[in-house]
C-alpha atoms as a PDB file:
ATOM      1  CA  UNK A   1     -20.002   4.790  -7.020  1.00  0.00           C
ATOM      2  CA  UNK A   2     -16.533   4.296  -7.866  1.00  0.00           C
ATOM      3  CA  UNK A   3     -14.880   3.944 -11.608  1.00  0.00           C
ATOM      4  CA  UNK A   4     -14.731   0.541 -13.161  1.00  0.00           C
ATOM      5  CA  UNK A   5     -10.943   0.680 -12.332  1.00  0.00           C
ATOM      6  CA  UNK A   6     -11.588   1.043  -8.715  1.00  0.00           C
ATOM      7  CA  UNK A   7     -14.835  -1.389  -8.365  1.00  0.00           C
ATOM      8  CA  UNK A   8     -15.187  -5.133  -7.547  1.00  0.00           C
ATOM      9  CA  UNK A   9     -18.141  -4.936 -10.527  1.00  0.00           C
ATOM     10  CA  UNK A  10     -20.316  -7.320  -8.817  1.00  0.00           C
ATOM     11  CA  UNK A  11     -17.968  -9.768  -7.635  1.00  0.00           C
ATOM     12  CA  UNK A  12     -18.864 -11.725  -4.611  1.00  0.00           C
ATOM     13  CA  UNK A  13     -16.995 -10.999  -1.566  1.00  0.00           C
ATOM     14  CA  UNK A  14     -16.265 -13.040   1.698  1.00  0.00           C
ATOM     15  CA  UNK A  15     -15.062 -10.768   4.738  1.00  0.00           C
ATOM     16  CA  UNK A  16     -14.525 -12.880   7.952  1.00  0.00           C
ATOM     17  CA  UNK A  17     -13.471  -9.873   9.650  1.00  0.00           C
ATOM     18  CA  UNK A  18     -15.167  -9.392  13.239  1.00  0.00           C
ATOM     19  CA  UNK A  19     -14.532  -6.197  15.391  1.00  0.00           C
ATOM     20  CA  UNK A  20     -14.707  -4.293  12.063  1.00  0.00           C
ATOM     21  CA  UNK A  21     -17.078  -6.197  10.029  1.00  0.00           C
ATOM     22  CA  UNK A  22     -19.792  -3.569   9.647  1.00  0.00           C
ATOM     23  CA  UNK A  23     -16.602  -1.284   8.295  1.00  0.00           C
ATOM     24  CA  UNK A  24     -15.246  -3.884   6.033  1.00  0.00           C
ATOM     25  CA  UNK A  25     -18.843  -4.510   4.358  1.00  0.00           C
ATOM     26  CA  UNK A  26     -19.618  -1.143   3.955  1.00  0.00           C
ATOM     27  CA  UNK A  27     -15.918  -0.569   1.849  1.00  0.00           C
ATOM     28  CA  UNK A  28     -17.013  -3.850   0.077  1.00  0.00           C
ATOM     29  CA  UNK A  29     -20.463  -2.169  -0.524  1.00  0.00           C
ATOM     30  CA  UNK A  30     -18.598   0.957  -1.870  1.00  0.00           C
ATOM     31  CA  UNK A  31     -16.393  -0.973  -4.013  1.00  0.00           C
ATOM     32  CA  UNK A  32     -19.549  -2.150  -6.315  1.00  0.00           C
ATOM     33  CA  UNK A  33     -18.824  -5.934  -4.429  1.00  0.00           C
ATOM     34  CA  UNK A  34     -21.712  -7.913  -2.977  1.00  0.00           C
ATOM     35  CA  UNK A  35     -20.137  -8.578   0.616  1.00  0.00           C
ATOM     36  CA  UNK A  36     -21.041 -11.884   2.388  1.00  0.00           C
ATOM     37  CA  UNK A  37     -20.011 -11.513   5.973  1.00  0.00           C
ATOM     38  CA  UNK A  38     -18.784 -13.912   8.004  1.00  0.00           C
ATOM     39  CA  UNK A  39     -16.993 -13.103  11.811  1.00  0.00           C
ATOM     40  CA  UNK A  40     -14.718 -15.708  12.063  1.00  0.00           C
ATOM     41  CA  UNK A  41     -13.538 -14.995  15.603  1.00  0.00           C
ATOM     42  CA  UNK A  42     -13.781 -13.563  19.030  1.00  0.00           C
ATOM     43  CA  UNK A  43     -11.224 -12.457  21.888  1.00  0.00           C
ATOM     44  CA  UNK A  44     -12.258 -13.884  24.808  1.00  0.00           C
ATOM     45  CA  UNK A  45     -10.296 -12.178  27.652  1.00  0.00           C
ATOM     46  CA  UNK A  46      -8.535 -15.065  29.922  1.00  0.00           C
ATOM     47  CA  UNK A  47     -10.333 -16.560  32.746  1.00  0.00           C
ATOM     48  CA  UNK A  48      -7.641 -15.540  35.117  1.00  0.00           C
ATOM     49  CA  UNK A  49      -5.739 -12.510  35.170  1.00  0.00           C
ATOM     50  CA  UNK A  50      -2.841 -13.560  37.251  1.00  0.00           C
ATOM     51  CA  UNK A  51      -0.532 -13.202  34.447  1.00  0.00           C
ATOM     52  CA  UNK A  52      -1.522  -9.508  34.130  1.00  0.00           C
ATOM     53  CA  UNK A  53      -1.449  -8.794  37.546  1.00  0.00           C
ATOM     54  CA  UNK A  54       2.366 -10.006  38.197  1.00  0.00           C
ATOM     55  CA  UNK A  55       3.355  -8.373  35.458  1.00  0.00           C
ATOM     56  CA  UNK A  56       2.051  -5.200  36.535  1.00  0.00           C
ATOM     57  CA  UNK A  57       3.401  -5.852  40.260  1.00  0.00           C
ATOM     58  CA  UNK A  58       6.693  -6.275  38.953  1.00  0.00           C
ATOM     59  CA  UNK A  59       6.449  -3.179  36.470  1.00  0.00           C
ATOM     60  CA  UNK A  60       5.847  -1.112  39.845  1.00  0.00           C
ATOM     61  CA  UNK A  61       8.739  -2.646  41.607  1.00  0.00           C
ATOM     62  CA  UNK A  62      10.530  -1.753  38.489  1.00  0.00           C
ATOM     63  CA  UNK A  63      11.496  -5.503  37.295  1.00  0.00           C
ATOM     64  CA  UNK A  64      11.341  -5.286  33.499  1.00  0.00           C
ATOM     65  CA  UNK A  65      13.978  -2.695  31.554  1.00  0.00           C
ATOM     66  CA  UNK A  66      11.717  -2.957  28.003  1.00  0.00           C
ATOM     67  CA  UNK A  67       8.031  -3.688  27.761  1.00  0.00           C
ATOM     68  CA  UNK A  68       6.236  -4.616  24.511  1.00  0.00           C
ATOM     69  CA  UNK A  69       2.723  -4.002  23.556  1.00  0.00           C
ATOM     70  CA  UNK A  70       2.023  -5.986  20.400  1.00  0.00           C
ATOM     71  CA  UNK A  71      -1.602  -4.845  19.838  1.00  0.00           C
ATOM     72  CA  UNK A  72      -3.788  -2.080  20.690  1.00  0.00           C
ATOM     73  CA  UNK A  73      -6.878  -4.057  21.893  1.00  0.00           C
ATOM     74  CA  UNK A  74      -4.309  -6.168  24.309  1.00  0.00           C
ATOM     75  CA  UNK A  75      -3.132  -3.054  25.777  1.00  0.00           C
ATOM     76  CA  UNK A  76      -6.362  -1.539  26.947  1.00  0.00           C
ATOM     77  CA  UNK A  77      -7.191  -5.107  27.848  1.00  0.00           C
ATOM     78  CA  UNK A  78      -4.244  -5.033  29.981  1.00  0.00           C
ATOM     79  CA  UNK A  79      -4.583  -1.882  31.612  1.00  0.00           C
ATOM     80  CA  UNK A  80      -8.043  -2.945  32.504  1.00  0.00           C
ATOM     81  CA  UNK A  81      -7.002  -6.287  33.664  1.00  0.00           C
ATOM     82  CA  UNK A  82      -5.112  -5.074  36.040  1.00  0.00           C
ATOM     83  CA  UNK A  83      -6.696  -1.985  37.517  1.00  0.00           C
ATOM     84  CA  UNK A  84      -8.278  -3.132  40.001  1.00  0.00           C
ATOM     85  CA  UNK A  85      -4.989  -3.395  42.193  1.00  0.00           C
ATOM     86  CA  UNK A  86      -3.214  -0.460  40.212  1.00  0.00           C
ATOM     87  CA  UNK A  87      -4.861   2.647  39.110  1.00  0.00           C
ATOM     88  CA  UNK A  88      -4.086   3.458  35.285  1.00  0.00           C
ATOM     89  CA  UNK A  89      -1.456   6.300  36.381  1.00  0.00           C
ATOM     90  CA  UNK A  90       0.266   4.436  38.935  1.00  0.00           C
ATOM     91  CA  UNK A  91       0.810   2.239  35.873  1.00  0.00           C
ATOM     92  CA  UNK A  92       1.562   4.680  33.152  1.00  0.00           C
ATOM     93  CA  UNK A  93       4.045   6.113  35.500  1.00  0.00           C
ATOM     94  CA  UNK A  94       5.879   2.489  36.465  1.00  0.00           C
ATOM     95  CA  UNK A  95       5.792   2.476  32.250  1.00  0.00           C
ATOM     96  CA  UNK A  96       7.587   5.360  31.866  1.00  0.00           C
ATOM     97  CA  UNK A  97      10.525   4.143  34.021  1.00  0.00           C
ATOM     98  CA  UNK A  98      10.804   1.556  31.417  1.00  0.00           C
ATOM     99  CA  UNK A  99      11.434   1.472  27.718  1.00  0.00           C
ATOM    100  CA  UNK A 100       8.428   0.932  26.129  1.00  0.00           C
ATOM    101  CA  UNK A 101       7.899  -0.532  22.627  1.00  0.00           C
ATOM    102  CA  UNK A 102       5.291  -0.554  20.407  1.00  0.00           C
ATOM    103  CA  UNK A 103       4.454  -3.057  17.217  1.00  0.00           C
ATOM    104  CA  UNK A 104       2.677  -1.015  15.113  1.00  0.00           C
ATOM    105  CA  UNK A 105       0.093   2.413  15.576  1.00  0.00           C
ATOM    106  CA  UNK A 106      -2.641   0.615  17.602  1.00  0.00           C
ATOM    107  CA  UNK A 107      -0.416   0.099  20.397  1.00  0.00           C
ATOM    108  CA  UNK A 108       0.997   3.337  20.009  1.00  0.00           C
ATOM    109  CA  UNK A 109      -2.468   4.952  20.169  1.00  0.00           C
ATOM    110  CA  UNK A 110      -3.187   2.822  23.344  1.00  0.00           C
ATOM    111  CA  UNK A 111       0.118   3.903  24.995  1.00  0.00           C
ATOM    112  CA  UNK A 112      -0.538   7.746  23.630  1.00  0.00           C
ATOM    113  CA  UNK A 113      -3.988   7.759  25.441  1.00  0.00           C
ATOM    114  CA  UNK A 114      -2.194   6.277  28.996  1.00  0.00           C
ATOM    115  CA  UNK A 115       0.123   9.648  28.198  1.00  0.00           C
ATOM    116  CA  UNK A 116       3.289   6.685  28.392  1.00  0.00           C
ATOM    117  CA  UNK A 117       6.421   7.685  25.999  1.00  0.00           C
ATOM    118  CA  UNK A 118       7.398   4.997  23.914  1.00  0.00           C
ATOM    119  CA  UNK A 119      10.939   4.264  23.394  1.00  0.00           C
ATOM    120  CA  UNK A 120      10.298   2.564  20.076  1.00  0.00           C
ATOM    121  CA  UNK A 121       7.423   2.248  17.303  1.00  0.00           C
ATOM    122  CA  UNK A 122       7.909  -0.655  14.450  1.00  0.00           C
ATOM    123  CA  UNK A 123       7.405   0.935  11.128  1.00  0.00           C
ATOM    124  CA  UNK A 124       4.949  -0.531   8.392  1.00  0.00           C
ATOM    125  CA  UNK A 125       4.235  -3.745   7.838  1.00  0.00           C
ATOM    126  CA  UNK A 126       4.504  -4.286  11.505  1.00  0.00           C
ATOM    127  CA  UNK A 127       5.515  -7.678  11.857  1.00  0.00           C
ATOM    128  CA  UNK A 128       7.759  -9.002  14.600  1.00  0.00           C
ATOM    129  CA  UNK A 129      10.550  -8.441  11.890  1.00  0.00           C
ATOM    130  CA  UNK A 130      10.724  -4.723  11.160  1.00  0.00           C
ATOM    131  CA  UNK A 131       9.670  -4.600  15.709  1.00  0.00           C
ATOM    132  CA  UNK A 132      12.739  -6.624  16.453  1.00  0.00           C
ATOM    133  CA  UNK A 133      15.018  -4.721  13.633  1.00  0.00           C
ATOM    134  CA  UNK A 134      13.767  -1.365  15.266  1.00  0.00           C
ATOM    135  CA  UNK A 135      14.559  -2.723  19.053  1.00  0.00           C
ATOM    136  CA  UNK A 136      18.222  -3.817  17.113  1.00  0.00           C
ATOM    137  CA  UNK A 137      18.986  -0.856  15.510  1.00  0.00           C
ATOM    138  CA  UNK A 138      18.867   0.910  19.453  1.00  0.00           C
ATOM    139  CA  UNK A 139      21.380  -1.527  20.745  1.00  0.00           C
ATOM    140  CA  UNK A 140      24.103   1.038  21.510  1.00  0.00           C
ATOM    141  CA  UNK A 141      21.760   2.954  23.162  1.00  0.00           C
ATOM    142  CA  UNK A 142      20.252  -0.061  25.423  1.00  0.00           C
ATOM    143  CA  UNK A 143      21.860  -3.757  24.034  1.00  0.00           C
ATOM    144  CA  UNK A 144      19.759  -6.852  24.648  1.00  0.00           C
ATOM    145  CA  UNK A 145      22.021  -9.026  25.973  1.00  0.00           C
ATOM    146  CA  UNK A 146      20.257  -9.640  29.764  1.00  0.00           C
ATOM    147  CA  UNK A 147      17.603  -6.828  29.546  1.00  0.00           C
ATOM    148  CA  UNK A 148      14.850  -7.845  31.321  1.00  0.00           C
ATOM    149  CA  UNK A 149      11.669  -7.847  28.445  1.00  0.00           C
ATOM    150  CA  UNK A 150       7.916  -7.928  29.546  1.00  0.00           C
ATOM    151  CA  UNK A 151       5.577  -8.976  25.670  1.00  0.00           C
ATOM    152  CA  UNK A 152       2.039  -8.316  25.746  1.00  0.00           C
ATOM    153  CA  UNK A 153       0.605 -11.379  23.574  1.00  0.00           C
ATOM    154  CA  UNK A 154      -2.249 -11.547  21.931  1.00  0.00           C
ATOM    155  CA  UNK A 155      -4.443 -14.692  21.389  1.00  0.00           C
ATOM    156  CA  UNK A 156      -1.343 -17.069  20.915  1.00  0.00           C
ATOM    157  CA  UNK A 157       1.888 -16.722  21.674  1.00  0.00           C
ATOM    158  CA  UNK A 158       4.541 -14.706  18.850  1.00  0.00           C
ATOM    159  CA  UNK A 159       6.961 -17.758  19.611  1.00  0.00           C
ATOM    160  CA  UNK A 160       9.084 -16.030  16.834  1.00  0.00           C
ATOM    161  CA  UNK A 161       9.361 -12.906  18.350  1.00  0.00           C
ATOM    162  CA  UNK A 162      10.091 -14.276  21.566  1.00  0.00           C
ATOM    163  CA  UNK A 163      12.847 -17.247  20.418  1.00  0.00           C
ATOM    164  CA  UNK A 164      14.788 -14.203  18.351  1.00  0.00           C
ATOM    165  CA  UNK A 165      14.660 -11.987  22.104  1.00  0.00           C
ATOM    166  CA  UNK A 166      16.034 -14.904  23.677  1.00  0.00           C
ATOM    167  CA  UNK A 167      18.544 -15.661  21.281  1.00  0.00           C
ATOM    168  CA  UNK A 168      20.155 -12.009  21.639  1.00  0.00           C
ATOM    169  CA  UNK A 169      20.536 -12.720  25.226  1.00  0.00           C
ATOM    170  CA  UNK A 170      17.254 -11.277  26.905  1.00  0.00           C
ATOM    171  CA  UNK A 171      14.906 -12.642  29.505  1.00  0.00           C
ATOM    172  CA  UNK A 172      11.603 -12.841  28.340  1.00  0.00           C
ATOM    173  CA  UNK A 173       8.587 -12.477  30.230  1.00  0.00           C
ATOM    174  CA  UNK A 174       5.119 -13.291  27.755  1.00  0.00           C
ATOM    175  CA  UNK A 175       1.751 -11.470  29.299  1.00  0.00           C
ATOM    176  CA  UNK A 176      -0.994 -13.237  28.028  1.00  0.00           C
ATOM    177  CA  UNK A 177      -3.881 -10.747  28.299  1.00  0.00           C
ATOM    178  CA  UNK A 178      -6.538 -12.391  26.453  1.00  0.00           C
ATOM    179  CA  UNK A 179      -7.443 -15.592  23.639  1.00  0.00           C
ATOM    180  CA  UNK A 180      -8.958 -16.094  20.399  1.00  0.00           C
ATOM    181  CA  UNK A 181     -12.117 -18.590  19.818  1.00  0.00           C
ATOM    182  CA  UNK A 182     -14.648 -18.767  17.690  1.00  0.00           C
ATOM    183  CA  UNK A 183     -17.583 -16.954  16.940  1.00  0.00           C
ATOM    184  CA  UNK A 184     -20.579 -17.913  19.670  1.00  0.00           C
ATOM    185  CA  UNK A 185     -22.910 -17.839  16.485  1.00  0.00           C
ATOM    186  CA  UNK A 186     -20.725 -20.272  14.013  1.00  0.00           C
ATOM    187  CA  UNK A 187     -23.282 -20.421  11.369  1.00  0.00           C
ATOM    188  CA  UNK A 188     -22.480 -17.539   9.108  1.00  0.00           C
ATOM    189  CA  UNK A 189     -18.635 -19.387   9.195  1.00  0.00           C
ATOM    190  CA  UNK A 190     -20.606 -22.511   8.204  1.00  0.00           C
ATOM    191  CA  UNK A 191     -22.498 -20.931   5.716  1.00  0.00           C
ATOM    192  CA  UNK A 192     -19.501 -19.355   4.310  1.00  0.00           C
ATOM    193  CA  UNK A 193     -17.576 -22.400   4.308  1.00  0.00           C
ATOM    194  CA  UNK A 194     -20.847 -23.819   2.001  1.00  0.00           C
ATOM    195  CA  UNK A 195     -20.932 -21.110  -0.218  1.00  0.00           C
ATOM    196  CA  UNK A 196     -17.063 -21.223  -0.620  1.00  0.00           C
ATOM    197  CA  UNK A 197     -17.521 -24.929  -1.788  1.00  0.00           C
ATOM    198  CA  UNK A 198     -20.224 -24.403  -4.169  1.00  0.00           C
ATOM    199  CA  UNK A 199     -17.876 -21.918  -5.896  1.00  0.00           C
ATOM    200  CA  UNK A 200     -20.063 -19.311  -5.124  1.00  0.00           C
ATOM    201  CA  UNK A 201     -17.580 -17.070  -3.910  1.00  0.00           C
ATOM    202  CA  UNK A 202     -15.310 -15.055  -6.236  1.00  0.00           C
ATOM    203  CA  UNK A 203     -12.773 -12.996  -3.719  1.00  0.00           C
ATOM    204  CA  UNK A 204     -11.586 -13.938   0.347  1.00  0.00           C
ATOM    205  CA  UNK A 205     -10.244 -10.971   2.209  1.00  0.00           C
ATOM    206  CA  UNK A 206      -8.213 -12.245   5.014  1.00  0.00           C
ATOM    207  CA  UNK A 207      -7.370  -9.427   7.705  1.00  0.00           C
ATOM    208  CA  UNK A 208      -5.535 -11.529  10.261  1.00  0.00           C
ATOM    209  CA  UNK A 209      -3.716 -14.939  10.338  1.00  0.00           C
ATOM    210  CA  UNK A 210      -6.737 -16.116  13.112  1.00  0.00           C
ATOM    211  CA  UNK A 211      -9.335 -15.932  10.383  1.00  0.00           C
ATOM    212  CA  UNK A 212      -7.560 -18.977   8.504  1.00  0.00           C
ATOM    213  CA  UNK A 213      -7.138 -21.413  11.243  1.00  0.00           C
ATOM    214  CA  UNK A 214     -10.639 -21.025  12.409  1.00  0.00           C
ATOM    215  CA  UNK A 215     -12.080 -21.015   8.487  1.00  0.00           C
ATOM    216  CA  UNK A 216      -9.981 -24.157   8.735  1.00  0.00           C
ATOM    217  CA  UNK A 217     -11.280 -25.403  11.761  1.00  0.00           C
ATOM    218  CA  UNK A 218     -14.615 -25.525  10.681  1.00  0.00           C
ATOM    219  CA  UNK A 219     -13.601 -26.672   6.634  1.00  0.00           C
ATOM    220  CA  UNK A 220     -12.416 -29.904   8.692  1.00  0.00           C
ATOM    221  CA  UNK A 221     -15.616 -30.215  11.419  1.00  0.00           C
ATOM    222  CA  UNK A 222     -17.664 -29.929   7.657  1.00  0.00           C
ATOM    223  CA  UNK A 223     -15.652 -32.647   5.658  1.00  0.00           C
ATOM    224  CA  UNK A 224     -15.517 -29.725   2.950  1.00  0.00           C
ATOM    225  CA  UNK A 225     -11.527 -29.249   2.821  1.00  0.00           C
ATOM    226  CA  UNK A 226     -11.214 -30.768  -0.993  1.00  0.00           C
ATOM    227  CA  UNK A 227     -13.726 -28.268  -2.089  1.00  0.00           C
ATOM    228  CA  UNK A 228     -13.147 -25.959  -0.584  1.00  0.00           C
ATOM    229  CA  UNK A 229      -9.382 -25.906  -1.335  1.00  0.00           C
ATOM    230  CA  UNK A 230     -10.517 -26.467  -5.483  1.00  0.00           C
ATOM    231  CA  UNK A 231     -12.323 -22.839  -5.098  1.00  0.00           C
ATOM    232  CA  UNK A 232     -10.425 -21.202  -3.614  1.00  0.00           C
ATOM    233  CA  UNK A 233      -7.623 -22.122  -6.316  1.00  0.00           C
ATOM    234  CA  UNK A 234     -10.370 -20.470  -8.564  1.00  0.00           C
ATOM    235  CA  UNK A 235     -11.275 -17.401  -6.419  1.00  0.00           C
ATOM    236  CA  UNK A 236      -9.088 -14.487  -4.804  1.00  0.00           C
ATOM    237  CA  UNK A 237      -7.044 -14.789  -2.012  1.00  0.00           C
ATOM    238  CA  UNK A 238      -6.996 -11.099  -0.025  1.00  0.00           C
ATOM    239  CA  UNK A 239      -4.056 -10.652   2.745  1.00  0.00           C
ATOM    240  CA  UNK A 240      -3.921  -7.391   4.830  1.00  0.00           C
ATOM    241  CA  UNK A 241       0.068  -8.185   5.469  1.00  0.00           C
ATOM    242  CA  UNK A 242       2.617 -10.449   5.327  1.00  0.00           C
ATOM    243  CA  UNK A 243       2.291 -12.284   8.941  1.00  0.00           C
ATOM    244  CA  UNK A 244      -1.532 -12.941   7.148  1.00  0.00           C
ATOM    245  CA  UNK A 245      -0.118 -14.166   3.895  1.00  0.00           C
ATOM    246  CA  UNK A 246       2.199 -16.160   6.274  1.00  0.00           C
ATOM    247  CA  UNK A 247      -0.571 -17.727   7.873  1.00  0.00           C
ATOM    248  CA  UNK A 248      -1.992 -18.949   4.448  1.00  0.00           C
ATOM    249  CA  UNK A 249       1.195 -20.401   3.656  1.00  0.00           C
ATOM    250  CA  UNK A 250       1.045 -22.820   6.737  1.00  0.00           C
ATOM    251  CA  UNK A 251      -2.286 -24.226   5.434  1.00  0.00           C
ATOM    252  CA  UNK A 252      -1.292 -24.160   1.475  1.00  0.00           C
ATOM    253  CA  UNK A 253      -2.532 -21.158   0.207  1.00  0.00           C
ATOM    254  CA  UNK A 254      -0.953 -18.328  -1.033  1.00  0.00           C
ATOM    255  CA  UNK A 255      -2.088 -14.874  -1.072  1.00  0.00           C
ATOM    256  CA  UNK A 256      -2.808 -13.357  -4.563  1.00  0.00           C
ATOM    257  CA  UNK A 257      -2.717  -9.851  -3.214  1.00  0.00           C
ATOM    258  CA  UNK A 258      -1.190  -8.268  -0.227  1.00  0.00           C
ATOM    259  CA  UNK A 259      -2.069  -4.904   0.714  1.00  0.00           C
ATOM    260  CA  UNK A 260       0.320  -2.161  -0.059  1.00  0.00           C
ATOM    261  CA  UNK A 261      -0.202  -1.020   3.669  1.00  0.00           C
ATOM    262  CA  UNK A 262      -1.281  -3.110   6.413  1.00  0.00           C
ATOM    263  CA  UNK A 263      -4.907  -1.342   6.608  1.00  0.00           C
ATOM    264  CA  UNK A 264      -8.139  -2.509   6.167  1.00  0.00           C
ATOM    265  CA  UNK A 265      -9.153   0.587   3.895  1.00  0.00           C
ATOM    266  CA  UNK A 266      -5.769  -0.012   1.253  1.00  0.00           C
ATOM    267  CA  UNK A 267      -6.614  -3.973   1.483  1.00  0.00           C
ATOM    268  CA  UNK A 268      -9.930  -2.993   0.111  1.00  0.00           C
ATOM    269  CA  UNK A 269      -9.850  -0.610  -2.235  1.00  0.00           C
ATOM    270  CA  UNK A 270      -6.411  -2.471  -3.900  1.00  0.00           C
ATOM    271  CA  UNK A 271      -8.716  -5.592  -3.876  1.00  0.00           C
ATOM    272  CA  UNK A 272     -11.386  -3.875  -5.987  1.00  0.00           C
ATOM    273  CA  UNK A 273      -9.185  -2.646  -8.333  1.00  0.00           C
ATOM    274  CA  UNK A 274      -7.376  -5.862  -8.927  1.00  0.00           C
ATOM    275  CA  UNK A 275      -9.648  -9.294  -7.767  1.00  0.00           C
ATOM    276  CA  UNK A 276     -11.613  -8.814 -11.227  1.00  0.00           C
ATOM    277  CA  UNK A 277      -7.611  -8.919 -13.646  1.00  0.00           C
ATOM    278  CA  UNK A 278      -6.973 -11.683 -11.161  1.00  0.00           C
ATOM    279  CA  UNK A 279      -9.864 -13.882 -11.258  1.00  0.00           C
ATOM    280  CA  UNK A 280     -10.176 -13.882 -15.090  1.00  0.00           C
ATOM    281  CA  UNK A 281      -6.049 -14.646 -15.415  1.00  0.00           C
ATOM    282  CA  UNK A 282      -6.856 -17.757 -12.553  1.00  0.00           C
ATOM    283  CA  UNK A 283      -9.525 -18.928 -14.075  1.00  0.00           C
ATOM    284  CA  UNK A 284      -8.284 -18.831 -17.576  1.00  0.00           C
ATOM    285  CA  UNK A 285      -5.370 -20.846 -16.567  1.00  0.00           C
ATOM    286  CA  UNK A 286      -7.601 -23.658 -15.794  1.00  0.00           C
ATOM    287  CA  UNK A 287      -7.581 -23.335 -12.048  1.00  0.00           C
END
């Protein structure tokens, strides 16, 4: 068991984390917190692949000059999508024609295992902000102004990303490759959403912007938002990154911690070693 300085002592801990949630719970568990888990969302790969499929046409006729893969999931997702018509190294070779950007080290991982070389890798946090800066700060080598730009999307569309490619000239292409929804089984959301009202939760660890609009969604289908918005003014607020703390900031909350690095294991273990200072200093205030 961890020391007191790294440990959650007993405090009760909502993770709406879903491809990872077993992972999460366990560090949780580790931490000396009592986890509650609650998946609060799915990636449903789109209906129709057409989107994929011209892209990767046009990738073998050589159409785009940069290509960028903003997650790791949506690049397998991709290459799957479309291999049916292309085998995977008639497409890693068409990608290697190209320059080839990655957002952050799932991507790069995903484009490491196709054996593709990427022209560009955004460093830490990995937000559109420190991509596009690393794209910017190649612009001798390859300026924007007309380049051709294929972006793998993920679950909505990174409007900012895409407005700031535009405005330095480029034609952007989005690839939709697959959405978000919610969980098939909402209840542990619902029950969440309950407990969260009741005050019966003491610290929220938010891992992606998604997990807010759906907690949201279903705060509103309950009638619970008051409540729900009262504890959480007396609980802690957990973001894995700024484009998460972001994301709380659009719906009026604000992220008491941010991890020092964008990972689920540094989210966790900084949350244990801070929620407890936190919660007493919120709560003392009169939260």
């Amino acid at each position: 068991m961890p020391n007191d300085m790294l440990n959650f002592n007993g405090l009760r801990v909502l993770s709406l984390e879903s491809r990872r949630a077993t992972e999460l719970a366990s560090l949780i568990t580790t931490y000396g917190g009592r986890p509650l888990v609650a998946p609060a969302l799915r990636e449903v790969p789109l209906e129709s692949n057409t989107a994929a499929l011209e892209f990767a046409a046009a990738i073998m006729r050589d159409e785009f000059d940069i290509v960028i893969f903003l997650t790791g999931v949506g690049t397998r997702t991709l290459v799957s999508a479309v291999e049916p018509a292309y085998s995977r190294q008639a497409l890693a070779e068409a990608l290697g024609r190209t320059r080839v950007v990655a957002r952050g080290p799932k991507p790069l991982a995903a484009l490491r295992a196709l054996e593709v070389p990427v022209w560009v890798a955004a460093p830490e946090p990995n937000t559109w902000r420190e991509l596009l800066a690393a794209i910017d700060a190649r612009a001798e080598e390859f300026p924007l102004g007309g380049a051709r730009i294929a972006v793998q999307e993920y679950g909505v569309s990174s409007t900012d990303l895409l407005e700031a490619l535009r405005a330095r000239g480029a034609r952007v292409t989005p690839v939709p490759v697959y959405r978000w929804a919610l969980p098939e089984d909402v209840a542990p959301l619902k029950n969440a959403v309950t407990a969260i009202a009741r005050g019966e939760v003491d610290v929220v660890i938010f891992t992606t912007s998604v997990q807010i609009v759906h907690l949201w969604q279903v705060v509103g289908q309950m009638g619970l938002e008051a409540d729900v918005r009262r504890e959480l003014a007396r609980a802690v607020i957990a973001s894995i990154g700024p484009t998460t703390s972001e994301g709380l900031q659009r719906h009026g909350l604000a992220a008491d911690l941010e991890a020092s690095h964008p990972k689920m294991g540094f989210l966790a273990k900084e949350a244990a070693e801070q929620s407890g200072s936190l919660l007493r200093a919120k709560r003392a205030s009169g939260a």
